[in-house]
Protein backbone atom coordinates (compact mmCIF):
# COMPACT_ATOMS: atom_id res chain seq x y z
CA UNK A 1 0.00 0.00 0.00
CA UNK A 2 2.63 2.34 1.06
CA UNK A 3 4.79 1.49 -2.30
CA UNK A 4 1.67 2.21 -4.43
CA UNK A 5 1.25 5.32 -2.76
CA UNK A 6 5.16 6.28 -3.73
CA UNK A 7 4.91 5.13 -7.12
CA UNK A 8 1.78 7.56 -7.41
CA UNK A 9 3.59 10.77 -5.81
CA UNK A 10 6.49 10.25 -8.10
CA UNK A 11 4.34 9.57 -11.31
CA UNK A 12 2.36 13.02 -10.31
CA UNK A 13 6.20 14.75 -9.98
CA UNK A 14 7.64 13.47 -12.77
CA UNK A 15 4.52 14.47 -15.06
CA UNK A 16 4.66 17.80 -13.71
CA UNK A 17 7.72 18.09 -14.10
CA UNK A 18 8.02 16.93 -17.78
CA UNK A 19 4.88 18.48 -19.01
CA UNK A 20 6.95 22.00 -18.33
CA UNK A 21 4.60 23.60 -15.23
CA UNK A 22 8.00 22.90 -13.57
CA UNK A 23 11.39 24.98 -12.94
CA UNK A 24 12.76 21.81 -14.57
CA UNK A 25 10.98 21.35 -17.96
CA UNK A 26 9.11 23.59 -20.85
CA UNK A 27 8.85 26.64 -21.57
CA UNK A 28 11.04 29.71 -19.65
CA UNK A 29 8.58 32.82 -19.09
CA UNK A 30 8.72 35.58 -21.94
CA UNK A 31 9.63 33.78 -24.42
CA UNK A 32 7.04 33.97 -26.81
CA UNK A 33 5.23 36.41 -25.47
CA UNK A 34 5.99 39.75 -28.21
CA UNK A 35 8.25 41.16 -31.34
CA UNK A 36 11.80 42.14 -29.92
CA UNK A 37 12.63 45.43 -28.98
CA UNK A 38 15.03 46.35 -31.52
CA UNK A 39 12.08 45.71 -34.20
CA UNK A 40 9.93 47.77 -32.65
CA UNK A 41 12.39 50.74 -32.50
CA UNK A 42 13.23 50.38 -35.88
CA UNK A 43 9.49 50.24 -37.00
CA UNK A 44 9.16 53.79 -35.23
CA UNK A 45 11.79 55.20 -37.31
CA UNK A 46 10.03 54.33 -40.17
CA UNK A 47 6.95 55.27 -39.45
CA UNK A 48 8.64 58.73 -38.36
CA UNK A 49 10.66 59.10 -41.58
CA UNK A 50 7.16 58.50 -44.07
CA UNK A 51 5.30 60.89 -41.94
CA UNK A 52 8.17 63.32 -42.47
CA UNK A 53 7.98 63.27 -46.24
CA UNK A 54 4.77 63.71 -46.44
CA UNK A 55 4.92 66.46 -44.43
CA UNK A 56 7.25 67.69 -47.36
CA UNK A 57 5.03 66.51 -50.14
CA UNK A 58 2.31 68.67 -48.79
CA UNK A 59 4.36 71.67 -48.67
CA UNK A 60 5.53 70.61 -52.03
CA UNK A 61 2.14 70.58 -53.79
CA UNK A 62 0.91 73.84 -52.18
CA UNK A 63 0.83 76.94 -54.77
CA UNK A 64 4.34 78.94 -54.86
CA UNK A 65 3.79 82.96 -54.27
CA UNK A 66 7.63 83.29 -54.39
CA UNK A 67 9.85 83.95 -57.14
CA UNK A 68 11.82 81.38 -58.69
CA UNK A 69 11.32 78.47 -60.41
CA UNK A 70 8.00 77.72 -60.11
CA UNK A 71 6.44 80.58 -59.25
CA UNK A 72 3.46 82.49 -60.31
CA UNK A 73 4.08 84.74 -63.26
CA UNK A 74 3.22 87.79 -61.13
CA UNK A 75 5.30 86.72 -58.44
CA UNK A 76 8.66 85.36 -59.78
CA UNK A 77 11.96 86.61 -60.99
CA UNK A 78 12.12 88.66 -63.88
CA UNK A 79 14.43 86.70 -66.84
CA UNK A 80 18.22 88.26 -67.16
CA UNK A 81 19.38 90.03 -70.32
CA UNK A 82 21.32 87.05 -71.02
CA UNK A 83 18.47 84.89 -71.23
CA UNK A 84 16.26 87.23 -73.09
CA UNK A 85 18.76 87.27 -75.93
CA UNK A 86 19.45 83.26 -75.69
CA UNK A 87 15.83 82.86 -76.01
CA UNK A 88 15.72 86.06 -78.86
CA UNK A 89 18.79 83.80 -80.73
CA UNK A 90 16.74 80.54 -80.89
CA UNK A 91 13.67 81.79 -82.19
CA UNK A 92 15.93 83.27 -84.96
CA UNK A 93 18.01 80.15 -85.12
CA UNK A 94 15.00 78.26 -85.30
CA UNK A 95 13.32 81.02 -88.27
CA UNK A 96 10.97 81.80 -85.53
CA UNK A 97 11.91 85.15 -85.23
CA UNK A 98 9.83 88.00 -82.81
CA UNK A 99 7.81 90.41 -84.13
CA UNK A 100 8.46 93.63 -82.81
CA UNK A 101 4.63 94.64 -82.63
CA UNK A 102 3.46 91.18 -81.03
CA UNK A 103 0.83 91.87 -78.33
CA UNK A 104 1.23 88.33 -76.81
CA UNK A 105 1.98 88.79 -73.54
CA UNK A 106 3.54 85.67 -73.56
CA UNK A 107 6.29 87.23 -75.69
CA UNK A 108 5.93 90.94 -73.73
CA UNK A 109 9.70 90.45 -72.00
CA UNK A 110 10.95 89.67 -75.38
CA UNK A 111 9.91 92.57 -77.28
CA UNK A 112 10.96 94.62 -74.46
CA UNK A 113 14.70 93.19 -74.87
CA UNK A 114 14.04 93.78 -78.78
CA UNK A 115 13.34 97.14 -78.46
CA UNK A 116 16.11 98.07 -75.49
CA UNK A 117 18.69 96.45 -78.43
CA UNK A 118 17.40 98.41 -81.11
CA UNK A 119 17.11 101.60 -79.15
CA UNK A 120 13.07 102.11 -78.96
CA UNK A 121 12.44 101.90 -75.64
CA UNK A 122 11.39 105.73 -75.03
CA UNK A 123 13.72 106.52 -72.63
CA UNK A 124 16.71 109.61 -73.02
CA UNK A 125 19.95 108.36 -74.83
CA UNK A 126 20.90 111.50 -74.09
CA UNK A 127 23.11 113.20 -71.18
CA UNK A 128 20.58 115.40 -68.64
CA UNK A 129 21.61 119.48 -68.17
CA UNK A 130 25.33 118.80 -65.67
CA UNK A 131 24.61 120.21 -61.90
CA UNK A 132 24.74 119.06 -58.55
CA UNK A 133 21.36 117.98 -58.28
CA UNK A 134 21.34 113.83 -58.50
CA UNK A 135 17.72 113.85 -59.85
CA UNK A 136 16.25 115.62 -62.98
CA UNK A 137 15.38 119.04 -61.79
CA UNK A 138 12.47 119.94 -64.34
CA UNK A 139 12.76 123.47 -65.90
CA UNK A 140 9.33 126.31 -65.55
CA UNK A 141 7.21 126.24 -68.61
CA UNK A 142 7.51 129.06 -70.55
CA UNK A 143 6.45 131.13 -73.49
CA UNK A 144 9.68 132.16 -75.01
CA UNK A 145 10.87 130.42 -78.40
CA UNK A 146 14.45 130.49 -78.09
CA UNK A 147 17.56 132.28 -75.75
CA UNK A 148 19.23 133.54 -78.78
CA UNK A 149 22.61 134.82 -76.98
CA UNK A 150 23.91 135.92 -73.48
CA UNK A 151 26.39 138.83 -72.73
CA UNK A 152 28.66 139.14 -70.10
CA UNK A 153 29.26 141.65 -67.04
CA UNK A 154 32.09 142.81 -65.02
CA UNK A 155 30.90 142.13 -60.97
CA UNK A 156 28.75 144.94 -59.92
CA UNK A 157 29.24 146.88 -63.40
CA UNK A 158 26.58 147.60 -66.12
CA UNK A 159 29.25 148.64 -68.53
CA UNK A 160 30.01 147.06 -71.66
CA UNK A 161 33.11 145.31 -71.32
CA UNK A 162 35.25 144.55 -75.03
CA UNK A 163 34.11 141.21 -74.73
CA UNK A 164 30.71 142.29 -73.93
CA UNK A 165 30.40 144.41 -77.11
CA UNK A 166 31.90 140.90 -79.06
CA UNK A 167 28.68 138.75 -77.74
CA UNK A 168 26.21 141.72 -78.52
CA UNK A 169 27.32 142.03 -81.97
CA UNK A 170 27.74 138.16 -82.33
CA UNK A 171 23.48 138.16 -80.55
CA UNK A 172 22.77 140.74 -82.71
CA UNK A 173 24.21 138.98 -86.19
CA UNK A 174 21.64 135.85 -85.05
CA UNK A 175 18.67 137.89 -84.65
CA UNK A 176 18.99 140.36 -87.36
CA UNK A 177 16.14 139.36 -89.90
CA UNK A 178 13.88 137.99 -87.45
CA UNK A 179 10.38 139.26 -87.38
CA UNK A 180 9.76 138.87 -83.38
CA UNK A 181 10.47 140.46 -80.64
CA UNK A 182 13.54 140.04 -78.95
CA UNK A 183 13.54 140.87 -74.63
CA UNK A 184 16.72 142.01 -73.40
CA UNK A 185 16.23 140.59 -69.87
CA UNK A 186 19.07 142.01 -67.06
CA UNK A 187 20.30 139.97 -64.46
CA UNK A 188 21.95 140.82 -61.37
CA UNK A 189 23.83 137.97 -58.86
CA UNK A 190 22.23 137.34 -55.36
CA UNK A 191 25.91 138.89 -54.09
CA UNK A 192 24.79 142.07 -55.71
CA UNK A 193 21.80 142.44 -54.94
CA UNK A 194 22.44 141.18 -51.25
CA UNK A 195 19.25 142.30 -49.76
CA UNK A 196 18.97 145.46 -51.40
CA UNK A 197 15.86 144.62 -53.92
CA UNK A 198 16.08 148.30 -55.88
CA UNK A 199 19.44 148.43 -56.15
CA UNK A 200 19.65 145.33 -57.85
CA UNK A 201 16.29 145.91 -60.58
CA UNK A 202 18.38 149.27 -61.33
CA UNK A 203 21.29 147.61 -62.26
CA UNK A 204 20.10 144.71 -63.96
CA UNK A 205 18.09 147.53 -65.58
CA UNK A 206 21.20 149.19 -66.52
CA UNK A 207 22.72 146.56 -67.70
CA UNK A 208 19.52 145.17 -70.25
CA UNK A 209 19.93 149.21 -71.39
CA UNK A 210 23.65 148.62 -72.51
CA UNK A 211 23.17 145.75 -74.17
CA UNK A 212 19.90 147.54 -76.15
CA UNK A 213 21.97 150.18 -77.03
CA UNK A 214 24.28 147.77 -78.51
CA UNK A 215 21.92 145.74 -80.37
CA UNK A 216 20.33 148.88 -81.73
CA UNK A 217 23.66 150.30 -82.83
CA UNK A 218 24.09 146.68 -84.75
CA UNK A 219 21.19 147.32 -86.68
CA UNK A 220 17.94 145.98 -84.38
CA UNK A 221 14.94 148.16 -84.57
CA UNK A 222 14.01 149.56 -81.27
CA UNK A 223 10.51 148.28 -81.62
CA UNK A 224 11.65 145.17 -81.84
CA UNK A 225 13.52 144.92 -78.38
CA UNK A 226 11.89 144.59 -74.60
CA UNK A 227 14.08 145.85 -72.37
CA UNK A 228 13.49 143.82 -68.78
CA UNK A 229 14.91 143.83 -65.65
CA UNK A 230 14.50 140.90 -63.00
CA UNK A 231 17.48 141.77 -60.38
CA UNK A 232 18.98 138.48 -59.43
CA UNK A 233 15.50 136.18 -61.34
CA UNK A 234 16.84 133.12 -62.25
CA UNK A 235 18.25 133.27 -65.97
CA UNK A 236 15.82 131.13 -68.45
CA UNK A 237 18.97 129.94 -70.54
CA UNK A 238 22.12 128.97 -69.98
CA UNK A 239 21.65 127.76 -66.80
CA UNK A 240 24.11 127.61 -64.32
CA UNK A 241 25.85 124.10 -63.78
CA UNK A 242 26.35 124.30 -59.97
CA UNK A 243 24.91 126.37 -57.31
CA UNK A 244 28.41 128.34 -57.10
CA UNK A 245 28.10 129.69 -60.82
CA UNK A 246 24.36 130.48 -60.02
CA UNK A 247 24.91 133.01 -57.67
CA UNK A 248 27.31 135.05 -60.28
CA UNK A 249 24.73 135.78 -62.93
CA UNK A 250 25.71 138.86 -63.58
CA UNK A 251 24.55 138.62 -67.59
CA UNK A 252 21.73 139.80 -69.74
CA UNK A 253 19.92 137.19 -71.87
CA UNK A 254 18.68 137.85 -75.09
CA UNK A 255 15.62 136.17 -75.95
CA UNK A 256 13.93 135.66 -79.11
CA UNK A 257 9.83 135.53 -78.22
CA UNK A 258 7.14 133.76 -80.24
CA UNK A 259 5.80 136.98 -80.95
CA UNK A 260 5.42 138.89 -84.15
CA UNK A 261 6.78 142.09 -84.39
CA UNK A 262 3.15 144.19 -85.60
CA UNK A 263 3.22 145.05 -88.90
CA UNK A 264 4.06 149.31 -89.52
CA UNK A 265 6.40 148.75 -86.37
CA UNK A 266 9.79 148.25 -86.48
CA UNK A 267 12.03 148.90 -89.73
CA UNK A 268 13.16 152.75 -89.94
CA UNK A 269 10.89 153.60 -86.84
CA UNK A 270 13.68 154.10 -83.59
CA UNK A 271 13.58 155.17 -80.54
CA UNK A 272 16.59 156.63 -80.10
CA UNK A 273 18.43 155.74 -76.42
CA UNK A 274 18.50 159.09 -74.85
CA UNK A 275 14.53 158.44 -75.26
CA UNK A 276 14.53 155.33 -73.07
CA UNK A 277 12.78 155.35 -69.74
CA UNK A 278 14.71 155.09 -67.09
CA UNK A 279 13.98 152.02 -63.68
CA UNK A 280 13.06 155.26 -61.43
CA UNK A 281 10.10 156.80 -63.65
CA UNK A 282 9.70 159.95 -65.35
CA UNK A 283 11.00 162.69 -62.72
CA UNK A 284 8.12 164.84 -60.71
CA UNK A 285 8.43 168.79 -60.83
């Protein structure tokens, strides 16, 4: 009885035992219980990396507002000369040439290079009036035709200097046969004038008087000049090139107008100078 009941207790171990519920037998805990960890990490990553790029593709497909390549036609770079004429060289290479007077916008940055080559873009080819100034100083309207000739003062003088008789004679030689009238306009230098308003119309007057005189003994009608005085006015020709020559204007200009000299007036009728008027008015009694 006792041996049957050993036999049992050591059946019951070894079965145990060998069917694995045992520390001796079957299966060790954990082992097939998940993926590694390594695989797991490394499926992260991935799934990390795609999310990233389409992150990028989404940017990617989303309507470029820059400039570049790519961009909207309102919003990119403008094409380099060097490009326009490539392009310009293959449509002629190709006997595709551009017209000129296309109104394809397509073709618009083209005909703009065409016409910047063959000088019809509008804009001055030529050198602006020299001065200080670094943008385009625009000069008054006015109704005079022409400044026909300047003449010359000594500072502070309204006499006729030898070279000052040379330019009237020279003035008067361009405006001979002209049928308008010519203004003998006076001009006296802000240092001149310096404040003193009369003294300066009287000289400039005196001055636009000389130079009359002269014209008139070259041959110009008297009814055919305007004498004017403007005291230091800015001149309306020969404008000064810097601010340092402008305040020495000590010249008369001689102006040819756009108007007609009336017809009975002028020819043999002169005034002769001792008849002029002089700045201060007749004089009271």
């Amino acid at each position: 009885m006792a041996e049957h009941e050993e036999h049992d207790s050591h059946g019951h171990s070894g079965g145990h035992g060998g069917g694995g519920h045992g520390p001796g037998g079957g299966h060790e805990e954990g082992e097939h219980e998940g993926a590694p960890e390594w695989l797991i990490s490394f499926a992260d990553n991935v799934t990390l990396m795609m999310a990233f790029f389409v992150i990028l593709l989404a940017m990617n497909l989303k309507e470029p507002t820059a400039g570049g390549i790519g961009g909207k036609e309102d919003h990119g770079g403008a094409p380099t000369v060097a490009n326009l004429d490539l392009a310009l060289s293959i449509r002629q290479a190709f006997n595709n040439p551009v017209n000129i007077n296309s109104t394809n916008p397509m073709e618009a940055a083209l005909v703009r290079r065409m016409r910047e080559r063959t000088g019809q873009t509008g804009n001055a080819v030529q050198d602006g009036p020299a001065g200080d100034f670094d943008s385009v100083q625009a000069q008054a309207p006015t109704d005079y035709y022409v400044p026909s000739g300047i003449v010359h003062f000594a500072f502070g003088s309204s006499a006729l200097s030898a070279v000052g008789h040379d330019e009237a004679e020279h003035v008067a030689h361009e405006v001979r046969d002209l049928t308008y009238i010519i203004e003998v306009r006076g001009h006296a230098s802000p240092y001149e004038v310096f404040r003193n308003e009369r003294e300066g119309m009287h000289l400039s007057f005196e001055r636009a008087l000389a130079v009359a005189e002269a014209l008139v003994g070259a041959g110009i009608p008297w009814d055919n000049l305007h004498v004017v005085a403007v005291s230091d006015g800015v001149p309306l020709g020969d404008r000064a090139a810097t601010r340092e020559e402008g305040e020495r204007q000590q010249v008369v200009e001689v102006i040819t107008t756009g108007q007609r000299v009336r017809e009975g007036v002028g020819g043999e009728a002169r005034i002769a100078p001792g008849s002029m008027p002089s700045p201060s008015g007749p004089s009271g009694h």
